[in-house]
Each structure stands twice: as C-alpha cells, then as structure tokens.
C-alpha atoms as a PDB file:
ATOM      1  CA  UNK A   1    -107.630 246.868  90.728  1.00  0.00           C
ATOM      2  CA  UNK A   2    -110.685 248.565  91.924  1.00  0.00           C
ATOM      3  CA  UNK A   3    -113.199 245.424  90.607  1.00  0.00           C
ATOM      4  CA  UNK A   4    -111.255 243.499  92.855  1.00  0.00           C
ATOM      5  CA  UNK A   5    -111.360 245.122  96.043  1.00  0.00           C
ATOM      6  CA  UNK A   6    -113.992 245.220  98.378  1.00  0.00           C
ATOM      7  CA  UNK A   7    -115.523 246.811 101.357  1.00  0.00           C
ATOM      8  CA  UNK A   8    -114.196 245.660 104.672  1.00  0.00           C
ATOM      9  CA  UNK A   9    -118.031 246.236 106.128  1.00  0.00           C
ATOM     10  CA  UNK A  10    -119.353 243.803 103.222  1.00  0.00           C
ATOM     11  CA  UNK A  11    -116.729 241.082 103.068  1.00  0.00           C
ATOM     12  CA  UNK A  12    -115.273 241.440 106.945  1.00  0.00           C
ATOM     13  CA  UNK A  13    -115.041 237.222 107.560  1.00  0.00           C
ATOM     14  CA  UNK A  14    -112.538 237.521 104.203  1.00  0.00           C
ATOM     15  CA  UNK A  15    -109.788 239.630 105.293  1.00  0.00           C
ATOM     16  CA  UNK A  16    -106.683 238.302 104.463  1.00  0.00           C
ATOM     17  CA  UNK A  17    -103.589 239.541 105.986  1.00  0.00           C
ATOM     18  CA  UNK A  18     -99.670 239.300 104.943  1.00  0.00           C
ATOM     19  CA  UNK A  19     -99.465 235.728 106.947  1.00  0.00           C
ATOM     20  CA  UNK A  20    -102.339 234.220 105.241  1.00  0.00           C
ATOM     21  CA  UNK A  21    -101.231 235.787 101.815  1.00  0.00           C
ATOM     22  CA  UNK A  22     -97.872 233.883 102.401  1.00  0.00           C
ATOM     23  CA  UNK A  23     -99.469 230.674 103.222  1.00  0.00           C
ATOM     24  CA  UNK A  24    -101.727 230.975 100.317  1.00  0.00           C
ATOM     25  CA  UNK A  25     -99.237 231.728  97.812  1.00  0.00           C
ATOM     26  CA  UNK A  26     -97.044 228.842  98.702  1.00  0.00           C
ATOM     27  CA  UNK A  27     -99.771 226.598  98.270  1.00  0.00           C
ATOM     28  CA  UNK A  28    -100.230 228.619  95.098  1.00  0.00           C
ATOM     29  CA  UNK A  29     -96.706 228.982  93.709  1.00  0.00           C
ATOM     30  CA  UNK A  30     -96.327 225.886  91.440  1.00  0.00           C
ATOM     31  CA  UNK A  31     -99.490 226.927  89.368  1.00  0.00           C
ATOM     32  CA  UNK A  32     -98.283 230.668  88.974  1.00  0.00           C
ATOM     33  CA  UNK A  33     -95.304 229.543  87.710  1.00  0.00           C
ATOM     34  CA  UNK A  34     -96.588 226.766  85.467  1.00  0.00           C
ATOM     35  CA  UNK A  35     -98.767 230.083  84.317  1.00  0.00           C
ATOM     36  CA  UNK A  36     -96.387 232.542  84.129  1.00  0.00           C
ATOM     37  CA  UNK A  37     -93.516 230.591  82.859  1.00  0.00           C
ATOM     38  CA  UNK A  38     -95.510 229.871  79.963  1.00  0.00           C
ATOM     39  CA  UNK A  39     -96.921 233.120  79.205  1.00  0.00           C
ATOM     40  CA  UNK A  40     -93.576 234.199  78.814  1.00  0.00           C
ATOM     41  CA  UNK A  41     -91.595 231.629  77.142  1.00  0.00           C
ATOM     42  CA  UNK A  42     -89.305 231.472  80.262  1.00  0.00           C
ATOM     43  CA  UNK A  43     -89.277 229.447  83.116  1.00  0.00           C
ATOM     44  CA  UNK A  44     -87.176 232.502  84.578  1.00  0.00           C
ATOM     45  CA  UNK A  45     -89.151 234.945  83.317  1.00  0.00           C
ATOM     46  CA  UNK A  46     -92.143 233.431  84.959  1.00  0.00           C
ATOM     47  CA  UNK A  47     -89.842 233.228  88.185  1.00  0.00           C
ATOM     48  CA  UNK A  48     -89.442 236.572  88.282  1.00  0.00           C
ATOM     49  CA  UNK A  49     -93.316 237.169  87.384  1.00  0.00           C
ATOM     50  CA  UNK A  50     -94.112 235.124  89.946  1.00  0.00           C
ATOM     51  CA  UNK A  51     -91.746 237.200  92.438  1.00  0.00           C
ATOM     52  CA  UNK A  52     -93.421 240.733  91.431  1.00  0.00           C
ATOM     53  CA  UNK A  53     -97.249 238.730  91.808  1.00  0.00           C
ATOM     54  CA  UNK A  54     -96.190 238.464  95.671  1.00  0.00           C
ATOM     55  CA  UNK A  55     -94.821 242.108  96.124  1.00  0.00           C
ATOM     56  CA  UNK A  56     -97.645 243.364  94.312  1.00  0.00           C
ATOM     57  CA  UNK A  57     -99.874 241.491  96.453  1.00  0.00           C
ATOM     58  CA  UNK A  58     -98.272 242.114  99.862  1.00  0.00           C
ATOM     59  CA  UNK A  59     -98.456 245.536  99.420  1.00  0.00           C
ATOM     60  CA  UNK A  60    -101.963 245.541  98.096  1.00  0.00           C
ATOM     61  CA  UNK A  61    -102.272 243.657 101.500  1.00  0.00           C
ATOM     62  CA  UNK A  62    -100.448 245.643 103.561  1.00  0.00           C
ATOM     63  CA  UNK A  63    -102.548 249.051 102.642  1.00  0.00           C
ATOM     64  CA  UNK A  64    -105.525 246.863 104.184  1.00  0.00           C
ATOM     65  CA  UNK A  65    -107.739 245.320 101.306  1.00  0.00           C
ATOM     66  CA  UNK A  66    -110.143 242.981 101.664  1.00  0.00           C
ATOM     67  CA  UNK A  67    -110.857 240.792  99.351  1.00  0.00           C
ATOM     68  CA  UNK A  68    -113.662 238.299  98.226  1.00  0.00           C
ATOM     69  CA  UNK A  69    -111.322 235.485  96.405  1.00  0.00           C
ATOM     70  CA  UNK A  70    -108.190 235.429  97.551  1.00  0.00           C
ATOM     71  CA  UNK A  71    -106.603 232.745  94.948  1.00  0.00           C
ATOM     72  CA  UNK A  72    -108.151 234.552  91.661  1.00  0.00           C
ATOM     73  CA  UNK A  73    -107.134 237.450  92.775  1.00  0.00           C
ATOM     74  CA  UNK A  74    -103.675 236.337  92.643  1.00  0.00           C
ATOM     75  CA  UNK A  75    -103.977 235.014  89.358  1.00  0.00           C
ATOM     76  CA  UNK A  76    -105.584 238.377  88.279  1.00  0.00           C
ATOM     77  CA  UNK A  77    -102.170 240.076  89.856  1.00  0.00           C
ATOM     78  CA  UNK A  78     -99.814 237.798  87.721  1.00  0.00           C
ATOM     79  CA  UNK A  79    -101.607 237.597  84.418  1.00  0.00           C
ATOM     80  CA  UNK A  80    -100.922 241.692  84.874  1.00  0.00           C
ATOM     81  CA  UNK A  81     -97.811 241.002  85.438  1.00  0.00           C
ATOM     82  CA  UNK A  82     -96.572 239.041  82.665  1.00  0.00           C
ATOM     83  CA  UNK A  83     -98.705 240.757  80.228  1.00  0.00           C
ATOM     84  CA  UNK A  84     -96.648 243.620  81.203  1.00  0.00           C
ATOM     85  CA  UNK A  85     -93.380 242.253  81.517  1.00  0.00           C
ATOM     86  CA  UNK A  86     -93.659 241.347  78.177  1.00  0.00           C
ATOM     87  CA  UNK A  87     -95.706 244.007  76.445  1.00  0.00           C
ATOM     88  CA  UNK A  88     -93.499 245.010  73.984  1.00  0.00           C
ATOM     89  CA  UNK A  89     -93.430 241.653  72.588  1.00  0.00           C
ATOM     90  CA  UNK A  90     -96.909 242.343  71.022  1.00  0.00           C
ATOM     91  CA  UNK A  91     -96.369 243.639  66.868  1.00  0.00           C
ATOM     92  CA  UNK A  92    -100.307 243.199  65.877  1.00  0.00           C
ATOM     93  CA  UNK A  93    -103.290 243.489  67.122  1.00  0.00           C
ATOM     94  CA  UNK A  94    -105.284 240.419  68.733  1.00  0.00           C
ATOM     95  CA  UNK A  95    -108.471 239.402  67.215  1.00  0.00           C
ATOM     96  CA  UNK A  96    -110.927 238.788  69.775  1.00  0.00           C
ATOM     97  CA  UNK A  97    -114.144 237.845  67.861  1.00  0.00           C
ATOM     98  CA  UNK A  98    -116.794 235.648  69.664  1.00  0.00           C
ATOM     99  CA  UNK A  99    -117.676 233.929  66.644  1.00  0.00           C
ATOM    100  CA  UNK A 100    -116.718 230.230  67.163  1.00  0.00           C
ATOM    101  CA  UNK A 101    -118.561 227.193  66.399  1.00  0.00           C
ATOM    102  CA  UNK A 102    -120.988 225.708  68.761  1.00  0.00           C
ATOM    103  CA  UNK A 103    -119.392 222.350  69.219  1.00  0.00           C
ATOM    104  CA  UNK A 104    -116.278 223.565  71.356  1.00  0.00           C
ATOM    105  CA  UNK A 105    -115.571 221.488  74.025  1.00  0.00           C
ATOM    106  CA  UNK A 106    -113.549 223.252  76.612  1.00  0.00           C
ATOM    107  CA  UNK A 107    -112.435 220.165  78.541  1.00  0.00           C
ATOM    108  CA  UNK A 108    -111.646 218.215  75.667  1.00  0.00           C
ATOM    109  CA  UNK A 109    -108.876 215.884  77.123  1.00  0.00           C
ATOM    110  CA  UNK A 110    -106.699 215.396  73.820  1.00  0.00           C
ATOM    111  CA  UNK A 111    -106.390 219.635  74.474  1.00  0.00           C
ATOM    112  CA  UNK A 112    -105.289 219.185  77.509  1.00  0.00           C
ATOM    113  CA  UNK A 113    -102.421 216.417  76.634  1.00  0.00           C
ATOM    114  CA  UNK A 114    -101.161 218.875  74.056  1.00  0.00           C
ATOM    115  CA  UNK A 115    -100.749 221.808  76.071  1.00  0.00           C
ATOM    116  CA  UNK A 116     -99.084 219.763  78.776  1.00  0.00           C
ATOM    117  CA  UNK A 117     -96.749 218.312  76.210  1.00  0.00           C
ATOM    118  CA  UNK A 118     -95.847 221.903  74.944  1.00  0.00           C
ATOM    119  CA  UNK A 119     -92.650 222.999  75.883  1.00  0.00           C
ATOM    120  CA  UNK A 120     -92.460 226.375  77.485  1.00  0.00           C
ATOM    121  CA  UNK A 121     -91.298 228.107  74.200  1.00  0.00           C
ATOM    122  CA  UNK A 122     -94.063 226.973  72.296  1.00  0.00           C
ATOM    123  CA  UNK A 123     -96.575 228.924  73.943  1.00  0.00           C
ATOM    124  CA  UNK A 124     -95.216 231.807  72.544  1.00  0.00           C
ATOM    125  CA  UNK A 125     -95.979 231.055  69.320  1.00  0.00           C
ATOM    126  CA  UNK A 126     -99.673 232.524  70.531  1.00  0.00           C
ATOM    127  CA  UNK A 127    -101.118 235.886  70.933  1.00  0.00           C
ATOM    128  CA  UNK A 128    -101.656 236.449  74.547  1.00  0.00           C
ATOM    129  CA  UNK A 129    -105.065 236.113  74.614  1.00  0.00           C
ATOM    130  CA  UNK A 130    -104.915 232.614  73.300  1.00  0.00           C
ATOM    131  CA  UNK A 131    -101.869 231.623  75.250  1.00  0.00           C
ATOM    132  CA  UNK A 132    -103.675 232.434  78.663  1.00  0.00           C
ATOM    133  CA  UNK A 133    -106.824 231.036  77.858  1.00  0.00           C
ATOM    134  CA  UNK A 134    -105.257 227.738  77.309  1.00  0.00           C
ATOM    135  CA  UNK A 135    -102.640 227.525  79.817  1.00  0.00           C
ATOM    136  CA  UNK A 136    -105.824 228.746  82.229  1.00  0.00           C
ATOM    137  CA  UNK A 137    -107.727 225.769  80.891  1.00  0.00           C
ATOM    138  CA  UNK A 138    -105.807 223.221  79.330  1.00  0.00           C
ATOM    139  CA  UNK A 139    -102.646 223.356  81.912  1.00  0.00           C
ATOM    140  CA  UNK A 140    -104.142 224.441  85.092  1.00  0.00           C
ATOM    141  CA  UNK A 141    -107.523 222.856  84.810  1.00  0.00           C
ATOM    142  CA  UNK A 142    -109.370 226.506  85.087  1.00  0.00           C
ATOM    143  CA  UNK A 143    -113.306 227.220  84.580  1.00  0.00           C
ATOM    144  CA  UNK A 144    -114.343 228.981  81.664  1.00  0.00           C
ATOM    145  CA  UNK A 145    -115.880 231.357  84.402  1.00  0.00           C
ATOM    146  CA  UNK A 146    -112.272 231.734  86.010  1.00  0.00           C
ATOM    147  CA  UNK A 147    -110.679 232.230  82.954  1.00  0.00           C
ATOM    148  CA  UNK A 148    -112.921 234.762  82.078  1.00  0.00           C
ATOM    149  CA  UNK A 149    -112.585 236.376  85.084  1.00  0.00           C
ATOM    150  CA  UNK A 150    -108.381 236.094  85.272  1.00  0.00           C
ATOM    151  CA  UNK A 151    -107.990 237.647  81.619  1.00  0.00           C
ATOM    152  CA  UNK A 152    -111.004 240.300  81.872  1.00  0.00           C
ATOM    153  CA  UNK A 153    -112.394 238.394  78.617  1.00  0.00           C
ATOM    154  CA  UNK A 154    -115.803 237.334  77.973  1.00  0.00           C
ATOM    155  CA  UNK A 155    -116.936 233.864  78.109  1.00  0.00           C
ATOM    156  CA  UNK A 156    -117.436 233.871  74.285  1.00  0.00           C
ATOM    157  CA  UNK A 157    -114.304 235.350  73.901  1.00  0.00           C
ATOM    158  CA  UNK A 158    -112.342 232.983  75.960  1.00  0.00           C
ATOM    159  CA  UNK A 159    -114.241 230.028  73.735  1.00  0.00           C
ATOM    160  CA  UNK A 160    -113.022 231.769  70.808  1.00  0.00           C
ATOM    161  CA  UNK A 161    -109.411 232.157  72.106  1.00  0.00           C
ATOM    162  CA  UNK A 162    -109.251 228.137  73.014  1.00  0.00           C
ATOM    163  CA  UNK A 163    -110.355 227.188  69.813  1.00  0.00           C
ATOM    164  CA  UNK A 164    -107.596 229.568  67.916  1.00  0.00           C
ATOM    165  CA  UNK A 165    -104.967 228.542  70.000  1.00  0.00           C
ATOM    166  CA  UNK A 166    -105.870 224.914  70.910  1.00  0.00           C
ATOM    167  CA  UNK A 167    -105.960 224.464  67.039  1.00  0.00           C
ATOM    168  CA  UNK A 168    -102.106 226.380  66.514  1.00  0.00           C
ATOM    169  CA  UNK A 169    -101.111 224.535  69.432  1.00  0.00           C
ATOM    170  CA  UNK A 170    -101.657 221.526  66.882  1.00  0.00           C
ATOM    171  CA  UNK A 171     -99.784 222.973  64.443  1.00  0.00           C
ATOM    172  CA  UNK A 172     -96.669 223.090  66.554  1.00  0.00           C
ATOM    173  CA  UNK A 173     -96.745 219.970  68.237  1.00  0.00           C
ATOM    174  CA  UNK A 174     -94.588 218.549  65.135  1.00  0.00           C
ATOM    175  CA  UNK A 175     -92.167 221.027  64.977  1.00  0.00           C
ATOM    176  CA  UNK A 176     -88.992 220.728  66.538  1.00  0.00           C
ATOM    177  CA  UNK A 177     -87.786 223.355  69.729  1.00  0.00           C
ATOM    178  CA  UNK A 178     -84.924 224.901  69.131  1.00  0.00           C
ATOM    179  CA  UNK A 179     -81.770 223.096  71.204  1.00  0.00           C
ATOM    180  CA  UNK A 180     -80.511 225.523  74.060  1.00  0.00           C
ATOM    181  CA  UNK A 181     -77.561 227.684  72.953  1.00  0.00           C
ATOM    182  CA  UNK A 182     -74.152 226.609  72.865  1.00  0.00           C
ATOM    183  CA  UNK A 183     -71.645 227.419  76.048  1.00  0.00           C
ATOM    184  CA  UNK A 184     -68.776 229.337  76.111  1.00  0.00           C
ATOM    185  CA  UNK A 185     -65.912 227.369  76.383  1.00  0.00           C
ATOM    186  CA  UNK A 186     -64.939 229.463  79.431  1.00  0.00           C
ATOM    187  CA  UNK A 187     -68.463 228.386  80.349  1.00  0.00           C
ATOM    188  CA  UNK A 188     -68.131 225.123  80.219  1.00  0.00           C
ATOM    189  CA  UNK A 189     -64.679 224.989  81.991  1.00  0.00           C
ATOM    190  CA  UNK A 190     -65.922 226.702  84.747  1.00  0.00           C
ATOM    191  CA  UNK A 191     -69.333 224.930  84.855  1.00  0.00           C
ATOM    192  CA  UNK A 192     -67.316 221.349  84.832  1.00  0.00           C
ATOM    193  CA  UNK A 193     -65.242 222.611  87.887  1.00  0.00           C
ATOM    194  CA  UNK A 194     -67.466 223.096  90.028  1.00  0.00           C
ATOM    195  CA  UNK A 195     -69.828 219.995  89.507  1.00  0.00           C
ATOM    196  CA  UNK A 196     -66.745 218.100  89.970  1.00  0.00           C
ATOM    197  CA  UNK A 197     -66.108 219.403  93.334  1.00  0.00           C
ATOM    198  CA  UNK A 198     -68.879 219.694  94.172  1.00  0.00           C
ATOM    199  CA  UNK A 199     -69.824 215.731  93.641  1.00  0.00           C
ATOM    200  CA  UNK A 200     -66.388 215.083  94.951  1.00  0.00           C
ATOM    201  CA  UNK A 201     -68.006 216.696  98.095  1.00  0.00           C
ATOM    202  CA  UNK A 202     -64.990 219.167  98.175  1.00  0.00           C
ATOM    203  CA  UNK A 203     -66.847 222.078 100.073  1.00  0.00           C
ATOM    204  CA  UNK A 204     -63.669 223.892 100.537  1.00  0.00           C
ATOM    205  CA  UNK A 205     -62.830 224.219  96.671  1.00  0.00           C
ATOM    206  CA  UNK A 206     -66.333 225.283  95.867  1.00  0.00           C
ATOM    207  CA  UNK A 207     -66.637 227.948  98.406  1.00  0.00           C
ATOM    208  CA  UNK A 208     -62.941 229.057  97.116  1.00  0.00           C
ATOM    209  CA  UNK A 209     -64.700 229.589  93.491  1.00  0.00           C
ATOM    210  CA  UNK A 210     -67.277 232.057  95.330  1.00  0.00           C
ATOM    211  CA  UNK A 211     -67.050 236.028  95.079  1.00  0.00           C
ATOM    212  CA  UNK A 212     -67.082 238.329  97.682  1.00  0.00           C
ATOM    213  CA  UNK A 213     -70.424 239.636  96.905  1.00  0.00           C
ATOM    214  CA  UNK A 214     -71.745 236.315  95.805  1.00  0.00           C
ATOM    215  CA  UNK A 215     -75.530 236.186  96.006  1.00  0.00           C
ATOM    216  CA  UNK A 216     -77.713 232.988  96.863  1.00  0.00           C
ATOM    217  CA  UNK A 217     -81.081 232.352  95.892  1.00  0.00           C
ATOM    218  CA  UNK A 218     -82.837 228.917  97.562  1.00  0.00           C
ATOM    219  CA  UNK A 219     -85.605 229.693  95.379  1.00  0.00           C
ATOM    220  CA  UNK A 220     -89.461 229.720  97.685  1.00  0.00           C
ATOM    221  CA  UNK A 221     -87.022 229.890 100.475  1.00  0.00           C
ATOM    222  CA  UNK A 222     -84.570 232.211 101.150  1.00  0.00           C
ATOM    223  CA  UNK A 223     -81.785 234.248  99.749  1.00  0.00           C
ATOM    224  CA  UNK A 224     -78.428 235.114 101.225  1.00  0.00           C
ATOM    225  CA  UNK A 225     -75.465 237.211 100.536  1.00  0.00           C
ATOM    226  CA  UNK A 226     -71.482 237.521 100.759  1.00  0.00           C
ATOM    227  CA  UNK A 227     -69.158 234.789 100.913  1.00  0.00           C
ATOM    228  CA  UNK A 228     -69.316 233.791 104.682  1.00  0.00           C
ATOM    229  CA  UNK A 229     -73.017 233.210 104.738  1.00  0.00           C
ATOM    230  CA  UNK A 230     -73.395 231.338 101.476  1.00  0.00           C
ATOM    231  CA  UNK A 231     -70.381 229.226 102.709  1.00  0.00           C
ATOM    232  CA  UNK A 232     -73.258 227.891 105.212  1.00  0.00           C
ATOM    233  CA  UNK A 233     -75.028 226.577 102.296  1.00  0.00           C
ATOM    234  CA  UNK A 234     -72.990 224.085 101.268  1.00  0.00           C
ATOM    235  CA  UNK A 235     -73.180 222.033 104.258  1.00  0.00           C
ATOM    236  CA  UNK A 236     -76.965 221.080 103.606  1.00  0.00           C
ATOM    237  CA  UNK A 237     -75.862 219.172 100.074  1.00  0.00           C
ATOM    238  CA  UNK A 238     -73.235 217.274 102.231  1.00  0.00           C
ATOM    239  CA  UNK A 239     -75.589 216.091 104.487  1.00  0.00           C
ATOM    240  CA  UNK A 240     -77.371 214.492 102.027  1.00  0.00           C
ATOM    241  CA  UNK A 241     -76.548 211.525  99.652  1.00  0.00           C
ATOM    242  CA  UNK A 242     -79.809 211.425  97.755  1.00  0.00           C
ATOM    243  CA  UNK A 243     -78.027 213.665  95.112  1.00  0.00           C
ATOM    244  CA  UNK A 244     -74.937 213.754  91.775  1.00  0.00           C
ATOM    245  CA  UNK A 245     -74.634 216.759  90.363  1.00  0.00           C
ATOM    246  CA  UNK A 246     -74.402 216.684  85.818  1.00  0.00           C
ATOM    247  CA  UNK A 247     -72.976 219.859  83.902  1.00  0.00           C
ATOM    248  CA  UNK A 248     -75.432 221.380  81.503  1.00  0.00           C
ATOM    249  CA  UNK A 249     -77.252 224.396  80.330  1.00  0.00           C
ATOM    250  CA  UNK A 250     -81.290 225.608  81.102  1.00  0.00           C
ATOM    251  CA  UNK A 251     -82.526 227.731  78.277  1.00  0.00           C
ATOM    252  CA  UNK A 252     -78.669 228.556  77.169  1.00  0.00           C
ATOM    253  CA  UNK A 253     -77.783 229.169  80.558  1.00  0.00           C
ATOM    254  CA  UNK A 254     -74.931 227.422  82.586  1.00  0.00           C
ATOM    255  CA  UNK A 255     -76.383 224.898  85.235  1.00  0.00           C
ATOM    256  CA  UNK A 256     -76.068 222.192  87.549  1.00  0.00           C
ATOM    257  CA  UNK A 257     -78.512 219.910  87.090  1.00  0.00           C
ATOM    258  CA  UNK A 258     -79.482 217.902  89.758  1.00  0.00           C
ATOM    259  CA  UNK A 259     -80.081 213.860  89.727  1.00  0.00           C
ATOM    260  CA  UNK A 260     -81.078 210.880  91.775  1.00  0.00           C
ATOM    261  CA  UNK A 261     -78.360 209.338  92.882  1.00  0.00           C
ATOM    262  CA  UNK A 262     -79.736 205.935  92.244  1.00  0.00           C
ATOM    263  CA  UNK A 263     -80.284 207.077  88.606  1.00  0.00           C
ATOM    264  CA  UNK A 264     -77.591 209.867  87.538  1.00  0.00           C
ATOM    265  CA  UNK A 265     -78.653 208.980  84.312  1.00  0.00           C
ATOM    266  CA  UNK A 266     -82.216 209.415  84.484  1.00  0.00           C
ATOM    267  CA  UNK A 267     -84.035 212.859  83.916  1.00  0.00           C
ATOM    268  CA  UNK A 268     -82.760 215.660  86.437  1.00  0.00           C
ATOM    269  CA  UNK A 269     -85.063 216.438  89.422  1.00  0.00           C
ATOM    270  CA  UNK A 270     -84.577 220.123  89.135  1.00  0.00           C
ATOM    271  CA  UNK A 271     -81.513 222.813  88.424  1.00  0.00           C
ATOM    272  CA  UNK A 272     -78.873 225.539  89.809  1.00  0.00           C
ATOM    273  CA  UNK A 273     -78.239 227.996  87.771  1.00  0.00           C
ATOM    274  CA  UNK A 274     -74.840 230.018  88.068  1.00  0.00           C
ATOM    275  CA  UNK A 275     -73.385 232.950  86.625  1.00  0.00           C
ATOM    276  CA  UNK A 276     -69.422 233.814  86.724  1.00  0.00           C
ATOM    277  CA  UNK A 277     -67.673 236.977  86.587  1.00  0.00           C
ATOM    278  CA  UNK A 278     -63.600 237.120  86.171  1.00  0.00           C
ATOM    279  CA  UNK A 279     -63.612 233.510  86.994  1.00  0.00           C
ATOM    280  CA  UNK A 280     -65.266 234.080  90.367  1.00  0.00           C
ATOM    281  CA  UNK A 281     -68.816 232.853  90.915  1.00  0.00           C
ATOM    282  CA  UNK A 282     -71.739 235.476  91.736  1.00  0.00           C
ATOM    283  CA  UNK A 283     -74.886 233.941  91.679  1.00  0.00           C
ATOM    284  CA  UNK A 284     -76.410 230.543  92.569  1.00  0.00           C
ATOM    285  CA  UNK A 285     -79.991 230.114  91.956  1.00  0.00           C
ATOM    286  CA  UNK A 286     -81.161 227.178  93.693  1.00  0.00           C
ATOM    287  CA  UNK A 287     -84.457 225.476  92.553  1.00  0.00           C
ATOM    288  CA  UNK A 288     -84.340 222.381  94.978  1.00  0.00           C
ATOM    289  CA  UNK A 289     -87.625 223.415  96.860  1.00  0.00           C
ATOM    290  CA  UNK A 290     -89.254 224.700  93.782  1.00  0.00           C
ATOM    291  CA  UNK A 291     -89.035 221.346  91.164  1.00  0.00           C
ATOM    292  CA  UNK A 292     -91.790 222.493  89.062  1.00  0.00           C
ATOM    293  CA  UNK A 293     -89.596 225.228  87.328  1.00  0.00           C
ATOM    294  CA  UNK A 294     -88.072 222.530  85.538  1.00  0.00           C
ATOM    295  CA  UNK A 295     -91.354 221.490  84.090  1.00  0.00           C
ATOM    296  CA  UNK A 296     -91.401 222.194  79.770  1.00  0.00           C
ATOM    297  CA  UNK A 297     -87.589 223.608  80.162  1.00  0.00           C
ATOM    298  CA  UNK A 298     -85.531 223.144  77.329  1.00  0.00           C
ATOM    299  CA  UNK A 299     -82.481 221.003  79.270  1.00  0.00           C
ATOM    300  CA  UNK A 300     -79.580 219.746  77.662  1.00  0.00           C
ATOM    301  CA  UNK A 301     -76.177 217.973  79.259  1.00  0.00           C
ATOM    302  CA  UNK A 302     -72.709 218.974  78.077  1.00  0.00           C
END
C-alpha cells in the first residue's frame, strides 16, 4: 500500500475524499466486476470482491490518503482482493519468465474477441498471473503500462503472461462449459411460485412468502431488512410494465431472471437471486441497476 500513497504536500490538487471515491467507483463498478468476476470464476464472487475493493478503499480514504491515480489505485485494491479471496486456489507455482517472442502483439483484436467470448468459468482455467493480464488487456482494454502497474509485474512479464494465456485461452474456446447444476425439486417449486405471483402482479402473495428477517440487496443501490421494509420493494416492479419474470438458475443457484416484456423469450436483461429457508424466503439479491453481472454467466431456464 505504501507505493501507492502519497504526500498530501506533493500531490495536494489530488485529494480525493469519501464523496468523490463514491462517484468514482460507480463510474468504475462495471469494469471491477467484469475484472473481478472473472478472476474468480464467479460473477458473485467478483460481487463480493468488488464490495470489499470499496470498504478497503473508503477506509484507506477515510484515514486521509492522498493519492496520485485515483482509478488504478482501485484496480490495485481489487486485484488484492481477489487474489486473496481466492488464494488457496493456487496448487503450483506460476512461471513468470520474460522470455517471449518478439512478435507479440498486445492489442491483437482476434485476442480480444476470445476473451470477451470466454465465459466467466473459463478464466479459471489460468494461473493468476495470466488470467489478470488478459482480462486487464483483452477485456478491459488496459495498457501494458497499467497492467503492469495493477498486477506489480514487469512489462516483459505481463507480455509473457498474454502470450501463455491468450494461447490456453485458445485451447478452451472449443470446449464445452459445464451446464449449471440441477435444482432441488423443493427448489424449483418454490422458485416457480414466486415468479408466478410475482408476474401475476400478486404483491400480497409474494410478500406472504417473505421471512421475518428477510434481507434485500438492490445491488449498487441499497440494501434493506425485515419484512415491513422489503414489502416497500415490491411496489417499484408494479409500477413498471417493461418487465416478465422466467424461473431459472445463475451458476446453480435459484433465480428470477428478468426479460423484456416485448421479448420474454429473448435473452434475460439481468437476474434475482433468492435463497429459501423452511419454505420462507431470506434473501433477494437484486441486480436490476447492475446488468453487467450477467455478462459470461452460465444461465439456464427451468
């Protein structure tokens, strides 16, 4: 952390406080997730990566940094983040030689169709090192410099890593992801329920499927808790009839997914994800203002 601090005498016009952080990190948020989710394999892995990044950084803020690059700083905060979330994912060493031939090209478009293509599983198929160096370059359209500088690797390094994992990337792009797991048939029963009230517009039997201590995340927005206050929630969907709601599951997990009305058939727009307990729902994660989660997910309807 030290590198990345600096004086407030030296860099005074750059002080960034917790309002400006929060401005920049919305701006910001659909890149650290495209980054993060695929570092770790997980859209909500990278969610939650993406979650710590900001706490980390508004505290880092809040003790009074200043610093000279706000946005790669950020960056630097997350790849730390998901390197560590998922350190003990690591069983052999990386190989980090420089020796790579001369003729890379780092902006080599057919690179960056494949890593775009990739869904968010596939990445893991790379060490680390190679799996940020191309999501840096080939997903989020990074330098060489800011890749560099985001991983702590060398330029000739980061060459090295592209050309490893652009050319594995390669290798996978004709293999087949694994579909998401099956649902429990409890699942699925409770799953259907709900999307059929809930396009019935039958407020009153959804909010009767709710906990007590139900929990609401409008992911990049808000959160609430209890029964009474996520009750409120419900009343934004009915105002609005740009929406039909299809069972299915997100990575093996239970969700709403979300169409255009005019095309219920058509690819979702984004997700809800829900979780149950003794029949009695407990957690809706809401992705409605954050769309680019649903980017490279592994999405299936039941």
């Amino acid at each position: 952390m030290a590198d990345l601090i600096r004086t407030r005498a030296a860099l005074a016009d750059e002080n960034v406080g917790v309002a400006d952080l929060a401005h920049l990190f919305a701006q910001l948020r659909p890149k650290l997730h495209r980054y993060c989710a695929r570092m770790a394999g997980s859209f909500l892995d990278g969610e939650d990566a993406v979650q710590e990044t900001f706490a980390k950084a508004v505290a880092a803020v809040g003790e009074g940094i200043v610093l000279a690059n706000p946005g790669g700083w950020l960056f630097r905060i997350a790849h730390r983040v998901v390197l560590d979330l998922h350190r003990r994912r690591v069983s052999a060493p990386e190989l980090l030689t420089e020796d790579i031939p001369h003729m890379l090209d780092p902006t080599d478009e057919l690179h960056r169709r494949f890593a775009a293509a990739a869904a968010l599983r596939t990445f893991m198929h790379l060490p680390s090192s190679q799996r940020s160096c191309v999501i840096l370059m080939d997903v989020l359209g990074h330098s060489l410099k800011e890749v560099a500088e985001t991983t702590g690797l060398t330029v000739p390094a980061v060459k090295a890593a592209l050309h490893r994992g652009r050319a594995r990337l390669r290798e996978l792009s004709t293999q087949t992801e694994a579909g998401a797991s099956a649902l429990t048939p409890s699942e699925r029963a409770l799953l259907h329920g709900y999307v059929e009230r809930f396009n019935a517009r039958d407020f009153d039997a959804v909010r009767a499927m709710l906990s007590e201590e139900i929990r609401l995340d409008l992911v990049a927005r808000t959160t609430m808790k209890g029964r009474l206050e996520v009750g409120e929630y419900f009343g934004n969907y009915g105002g609005k009839p740009d929406w039909v709601l299809a069972a299915g599951c997100v990575e093996g997990r239970p969700a709403v997914l979300v169409c255009d009305s005019t095309d219920p058939d058509g690819a979702p727009r984004y997700f809800i994800l829900l979780e149950w307990r003794d029949r009695s729902l407990t957690s809706i994660r809401d992705f409605r203002y954050a769309g680019y989660a649903i980017e490279g997910v592994a999405v299936a309807r039941l």
